[in-house]
Protein backbone atom coordinates (compact mmCIF):
# COMPACT_ATOMS: atom_id res chain seq x y z
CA UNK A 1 166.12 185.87 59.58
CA UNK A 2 167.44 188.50 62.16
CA UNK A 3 166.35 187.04 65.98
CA UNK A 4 164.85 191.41 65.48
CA UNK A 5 163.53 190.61 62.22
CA UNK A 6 159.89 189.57 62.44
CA UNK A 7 158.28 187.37 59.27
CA UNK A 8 156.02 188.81 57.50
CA UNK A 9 152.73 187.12 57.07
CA UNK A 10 150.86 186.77 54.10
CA UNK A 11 147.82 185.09 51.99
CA UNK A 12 149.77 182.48 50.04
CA UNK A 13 149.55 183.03 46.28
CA UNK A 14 150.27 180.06 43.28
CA UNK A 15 153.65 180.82 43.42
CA UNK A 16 154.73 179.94 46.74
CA UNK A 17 152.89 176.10 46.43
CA UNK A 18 156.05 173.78 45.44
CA UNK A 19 157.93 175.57 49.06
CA UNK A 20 154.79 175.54 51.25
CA UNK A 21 154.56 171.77 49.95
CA UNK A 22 158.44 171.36 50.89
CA UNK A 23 158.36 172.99 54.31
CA UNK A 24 154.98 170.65 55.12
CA UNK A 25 157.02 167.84 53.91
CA UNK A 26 160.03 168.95 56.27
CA UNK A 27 157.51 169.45 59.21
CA UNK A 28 156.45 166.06 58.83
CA UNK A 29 159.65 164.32 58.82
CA UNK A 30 160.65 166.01 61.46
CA UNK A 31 157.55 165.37 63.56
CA UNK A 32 157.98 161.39 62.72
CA UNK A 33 161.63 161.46 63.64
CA UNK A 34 160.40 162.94 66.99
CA UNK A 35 158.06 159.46 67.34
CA UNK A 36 154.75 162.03 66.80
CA UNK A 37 153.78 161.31 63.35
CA UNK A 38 151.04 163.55 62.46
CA UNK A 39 150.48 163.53 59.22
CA UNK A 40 150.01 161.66 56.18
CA UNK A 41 152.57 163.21 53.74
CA UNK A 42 151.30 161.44 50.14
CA UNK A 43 148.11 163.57 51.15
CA UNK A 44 150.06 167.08 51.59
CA UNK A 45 151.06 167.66 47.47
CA UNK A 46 150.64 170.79 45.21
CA UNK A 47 146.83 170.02 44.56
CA UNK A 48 146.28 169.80 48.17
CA UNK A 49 148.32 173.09 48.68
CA UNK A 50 146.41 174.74 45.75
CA UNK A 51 142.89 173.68 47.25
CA UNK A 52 144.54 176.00 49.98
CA UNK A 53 145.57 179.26 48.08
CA UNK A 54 142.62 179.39 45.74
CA UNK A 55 140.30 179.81 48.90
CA UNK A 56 142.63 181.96 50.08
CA UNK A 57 142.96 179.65 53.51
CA UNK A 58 146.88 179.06 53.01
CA UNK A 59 149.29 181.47 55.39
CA UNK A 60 152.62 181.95 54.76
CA UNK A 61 155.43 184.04 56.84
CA UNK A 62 158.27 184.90 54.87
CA UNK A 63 161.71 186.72 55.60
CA UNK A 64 164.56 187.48 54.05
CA UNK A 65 165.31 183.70 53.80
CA UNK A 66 162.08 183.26 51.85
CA UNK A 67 159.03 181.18 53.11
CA UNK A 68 159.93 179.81 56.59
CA UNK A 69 156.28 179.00 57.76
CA UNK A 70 152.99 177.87 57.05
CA UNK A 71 149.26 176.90 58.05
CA UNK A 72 145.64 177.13 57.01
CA UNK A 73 142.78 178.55 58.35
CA UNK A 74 139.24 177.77 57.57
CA UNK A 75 136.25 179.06 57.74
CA UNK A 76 134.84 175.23 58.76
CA UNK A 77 136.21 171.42 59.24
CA UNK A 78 133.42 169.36 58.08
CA UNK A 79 136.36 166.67 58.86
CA UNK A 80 137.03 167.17 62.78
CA UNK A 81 133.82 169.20 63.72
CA UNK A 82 130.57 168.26 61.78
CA UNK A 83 127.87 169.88 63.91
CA UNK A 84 129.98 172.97 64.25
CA UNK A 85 127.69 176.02 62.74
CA UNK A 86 129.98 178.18 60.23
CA UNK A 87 130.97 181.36 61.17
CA UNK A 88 131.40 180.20 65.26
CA UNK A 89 134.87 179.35 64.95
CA UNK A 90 138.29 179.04 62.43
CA UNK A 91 140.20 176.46 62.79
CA UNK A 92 143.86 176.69 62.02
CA UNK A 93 145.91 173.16 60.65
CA UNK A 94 149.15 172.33 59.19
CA UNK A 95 151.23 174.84 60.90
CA UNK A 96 154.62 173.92 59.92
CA UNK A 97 157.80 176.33 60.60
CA UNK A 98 161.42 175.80 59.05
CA UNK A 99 163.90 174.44 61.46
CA UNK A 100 166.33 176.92 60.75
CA UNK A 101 164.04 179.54 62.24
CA UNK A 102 162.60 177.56 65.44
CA UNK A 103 161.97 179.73 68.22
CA UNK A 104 162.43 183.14 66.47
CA UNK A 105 158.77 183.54 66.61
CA UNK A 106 157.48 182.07 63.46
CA UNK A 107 154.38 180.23 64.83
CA UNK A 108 153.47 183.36 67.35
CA UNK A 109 153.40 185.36 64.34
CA UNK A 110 151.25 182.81 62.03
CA UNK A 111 148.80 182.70 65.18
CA UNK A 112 148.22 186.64 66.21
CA UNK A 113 147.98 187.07 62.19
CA UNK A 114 145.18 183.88 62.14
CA UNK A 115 144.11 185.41 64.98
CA UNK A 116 143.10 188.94 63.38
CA UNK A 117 141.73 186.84 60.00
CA UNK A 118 139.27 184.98 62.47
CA UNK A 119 138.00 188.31 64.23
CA UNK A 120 137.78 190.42 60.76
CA UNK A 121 135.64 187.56 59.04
């Protein structure tokens, strides 16, 4: 990806499951070699990714390099915030960007574009 050449972000589709569930994996390694493990990686496989994608909750920014970031956004998490009443909030997880393209503006782009998706719902 070009330092000018912003990702473009998308709804995930089926298709892009096995490298979302690689890049998540990546993230994750990385995060525990860092000493802030974060997530539980036998949880993060291509049903969890496909859970995802069929409600349409799984963002992905690609470039010409392919899929170099990730996250959800929900409409609710019954998990973290019980009492919260749908529609108040979205709540945006598993943001994950490919080391390669650290700091070229990967997760500012995933953000604005969650963002617009929370405002528009």
């Amino acid at each position: 990806m070009d330092s000018e050449e912003p990702p473009n972000v998308r709804v995930a589709c089926s298709g892009d499951i096995d490298e979302v569930v690689r890049l998540m994996h990546d993230a994750a390694a990385w995060m525990s070699a860092k000493g802030t493990p974060a997530w539980d990686v036998a949880r993060i496989d291509r049903t969890f990714a496909e859970t995802f994608v069929l409600r349409s909750e799984l963002l992905v920014a690609s470039c010409s390099d392919g899929i170099v970031g990730c996250c959800t956004l929900s409409a609710e998490d019954p998990e973290f915030w019980p009492d919260a009443l749908k529609g108040e909030a979205a709540y945006l997880h598993k943001l994950a960007v490919r080391r390669t393209h650290a700091g070229r503006g990967v997760s500012s782009a995933l953000i604005e574009a969650c963002r617009h998706a929370a405002r528009t719902q």
